[in-house]
C-alpha atoms as a PDB file:
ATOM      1  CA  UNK A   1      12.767 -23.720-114.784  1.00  0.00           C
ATOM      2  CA  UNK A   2      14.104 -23.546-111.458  1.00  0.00           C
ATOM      3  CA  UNK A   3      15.258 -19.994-111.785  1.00  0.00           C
ATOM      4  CA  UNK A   4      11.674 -19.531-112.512  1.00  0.00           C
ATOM      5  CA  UNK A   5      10.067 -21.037-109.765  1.00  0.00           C
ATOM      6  CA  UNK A   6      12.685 -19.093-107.431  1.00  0.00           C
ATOM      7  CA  UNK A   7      11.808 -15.981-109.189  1.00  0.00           C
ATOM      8  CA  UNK A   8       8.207 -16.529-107.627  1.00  0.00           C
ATOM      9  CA  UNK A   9       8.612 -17.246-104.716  1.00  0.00           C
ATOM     10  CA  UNK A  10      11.092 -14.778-103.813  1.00  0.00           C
ATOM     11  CA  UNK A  11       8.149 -11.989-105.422  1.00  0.00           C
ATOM     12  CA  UNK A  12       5.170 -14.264-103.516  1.00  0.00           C
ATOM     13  CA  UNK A  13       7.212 -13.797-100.022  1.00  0.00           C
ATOM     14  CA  UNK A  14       8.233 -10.348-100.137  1.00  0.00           C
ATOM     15  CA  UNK A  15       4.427  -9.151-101.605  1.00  0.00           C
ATOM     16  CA  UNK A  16       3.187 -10.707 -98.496  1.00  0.00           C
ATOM     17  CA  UNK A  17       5.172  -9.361 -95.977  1.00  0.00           C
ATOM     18  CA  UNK A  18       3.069  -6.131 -95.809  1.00  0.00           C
ATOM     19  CA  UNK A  19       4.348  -2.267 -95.609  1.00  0.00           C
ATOM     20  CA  UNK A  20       6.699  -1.466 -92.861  1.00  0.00           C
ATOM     21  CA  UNK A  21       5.718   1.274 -90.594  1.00  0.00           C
ATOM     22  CA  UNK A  22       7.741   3.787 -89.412  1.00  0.00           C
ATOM     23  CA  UNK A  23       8.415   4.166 -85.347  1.00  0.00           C
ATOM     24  CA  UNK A  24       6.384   6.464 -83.580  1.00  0.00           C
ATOM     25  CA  UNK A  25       8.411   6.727 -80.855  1.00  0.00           C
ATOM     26  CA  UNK A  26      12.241   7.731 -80.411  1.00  0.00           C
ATOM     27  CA  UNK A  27      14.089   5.392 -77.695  1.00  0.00           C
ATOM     28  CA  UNK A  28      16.645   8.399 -76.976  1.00  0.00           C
ATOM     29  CA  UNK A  29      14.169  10.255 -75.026  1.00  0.00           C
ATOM     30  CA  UNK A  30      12.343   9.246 -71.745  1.00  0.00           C
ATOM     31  CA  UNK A  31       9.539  11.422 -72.007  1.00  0.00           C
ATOM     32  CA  UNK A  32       6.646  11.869 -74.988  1.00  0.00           C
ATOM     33  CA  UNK A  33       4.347  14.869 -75.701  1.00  0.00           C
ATOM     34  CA  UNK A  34       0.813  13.704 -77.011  1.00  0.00           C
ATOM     35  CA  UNK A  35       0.276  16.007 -79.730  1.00  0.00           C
ATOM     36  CA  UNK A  36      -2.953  16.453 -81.079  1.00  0.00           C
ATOM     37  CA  UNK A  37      -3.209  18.789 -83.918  1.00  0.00           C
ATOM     38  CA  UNK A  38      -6.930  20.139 -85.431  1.00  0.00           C
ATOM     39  CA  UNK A  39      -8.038  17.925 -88.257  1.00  0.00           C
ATOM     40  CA  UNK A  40      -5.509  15.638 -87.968  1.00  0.00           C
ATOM     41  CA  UNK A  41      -4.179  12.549 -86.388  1.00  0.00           C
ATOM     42  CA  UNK A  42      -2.687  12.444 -82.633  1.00  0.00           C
ATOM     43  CA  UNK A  43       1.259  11.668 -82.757  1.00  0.00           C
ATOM     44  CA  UNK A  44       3.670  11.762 -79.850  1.00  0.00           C
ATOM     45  CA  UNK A  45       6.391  13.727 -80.386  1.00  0.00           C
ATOM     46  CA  UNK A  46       9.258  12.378 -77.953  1.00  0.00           C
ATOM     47  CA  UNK A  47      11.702  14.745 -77.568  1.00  0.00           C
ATOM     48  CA  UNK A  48      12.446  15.524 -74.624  1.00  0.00           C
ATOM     49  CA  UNK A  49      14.506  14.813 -71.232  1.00  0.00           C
ATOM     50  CA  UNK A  50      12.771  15.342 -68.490  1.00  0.00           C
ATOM     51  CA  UNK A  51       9.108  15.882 -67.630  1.00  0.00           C
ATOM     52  CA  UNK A  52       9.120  18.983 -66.047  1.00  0.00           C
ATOM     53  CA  UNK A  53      10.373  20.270 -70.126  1.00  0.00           C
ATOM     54  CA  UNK A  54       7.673  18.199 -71.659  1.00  0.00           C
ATOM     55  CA  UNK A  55       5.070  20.101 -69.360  1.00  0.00           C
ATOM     56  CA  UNK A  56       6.393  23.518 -70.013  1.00  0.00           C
ATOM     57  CA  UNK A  57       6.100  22.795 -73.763  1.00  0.00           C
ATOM     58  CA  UNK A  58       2.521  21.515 -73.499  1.00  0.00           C
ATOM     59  CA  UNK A  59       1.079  24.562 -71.254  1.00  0.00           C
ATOM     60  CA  UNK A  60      -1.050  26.270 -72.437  1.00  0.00           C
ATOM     61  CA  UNK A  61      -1.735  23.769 -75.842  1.00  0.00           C
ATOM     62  CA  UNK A  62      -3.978  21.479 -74.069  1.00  0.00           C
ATOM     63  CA  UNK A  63      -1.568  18.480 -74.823  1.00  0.00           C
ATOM     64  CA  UNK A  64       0.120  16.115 -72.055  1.00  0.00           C
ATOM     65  CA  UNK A  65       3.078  14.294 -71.396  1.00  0.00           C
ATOM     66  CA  UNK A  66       3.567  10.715 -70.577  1.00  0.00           C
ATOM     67  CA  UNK A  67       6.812   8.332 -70.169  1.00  0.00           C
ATOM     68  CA  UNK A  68       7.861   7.082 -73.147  1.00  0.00           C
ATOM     69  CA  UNK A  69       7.449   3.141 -73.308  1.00  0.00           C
ATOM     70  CA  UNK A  70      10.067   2.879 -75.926  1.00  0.00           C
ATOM     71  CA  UNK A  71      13.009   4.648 -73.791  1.00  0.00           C
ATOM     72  CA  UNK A  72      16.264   2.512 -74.009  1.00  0.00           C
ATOM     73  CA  UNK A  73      17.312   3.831 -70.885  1.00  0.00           C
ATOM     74  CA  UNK A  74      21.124   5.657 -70.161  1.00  0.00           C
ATOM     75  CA  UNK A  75      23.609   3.614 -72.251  1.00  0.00           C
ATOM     76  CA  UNK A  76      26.743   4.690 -70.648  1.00  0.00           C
ATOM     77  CA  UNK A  77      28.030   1.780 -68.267  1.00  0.00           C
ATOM     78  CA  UNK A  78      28.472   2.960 -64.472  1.00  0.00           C
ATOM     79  CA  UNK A  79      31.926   4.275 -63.620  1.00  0.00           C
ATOM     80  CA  UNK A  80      34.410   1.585 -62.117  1.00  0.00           C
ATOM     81  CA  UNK A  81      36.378   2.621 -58.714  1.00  0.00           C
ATOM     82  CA  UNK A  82      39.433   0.931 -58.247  1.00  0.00           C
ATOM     83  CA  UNK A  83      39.701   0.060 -54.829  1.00  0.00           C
ATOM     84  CA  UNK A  84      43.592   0.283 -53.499  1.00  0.00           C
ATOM     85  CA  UNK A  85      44.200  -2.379 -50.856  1.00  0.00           C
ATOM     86  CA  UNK A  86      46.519  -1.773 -47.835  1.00  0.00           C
ATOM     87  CA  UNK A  87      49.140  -4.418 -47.704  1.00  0.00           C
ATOM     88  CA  UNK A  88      49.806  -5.210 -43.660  1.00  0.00           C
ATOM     89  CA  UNK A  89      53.397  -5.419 -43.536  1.00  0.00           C
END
């Protein structure tokens, strides 16, 4: 019987939780191109480094570029300098 009722509820809880949706927006890339194709729905398509590449991919399309809200930022840590101190004999 308990098996049962744990049977349920494990099928109750994950029914509920809902679909998950898929991220619109990749956190490697600073900068997102608004794509808008005829017909169908407006995506971003975030591929790209710097803005100035963004823009020269959207000329002439009629799409623009923003910053990407998402972007994780640079994830390599900031050199270290070692700092050799003179001894005053």
């Amino acid at each position: 019987m308990r098996l049962l009722a744990l049977a349920i509820l494990a099928i109750v809880s994950m029914s509920a939780a809902g679909p998950a949706r898929a991220q619109k927006y990749d956190p490697a890339f600073p900068f997102c191109m608004n794509v808008v194709e005829w017909g169908g729905s407006p995506h971003p398509d975030c591929s790209y480094y710097t803005l100035a590449q963004c823009r020269a991919s959207a000329a002439g399309l009629g799409f623009s570029c923003d910053a990407n809200p998402y972007y994780a930022g640079a994830i390599a840590a900031p050199e270290r300098r070692e700092r050799r101190h003179r001894r005053g004999y």
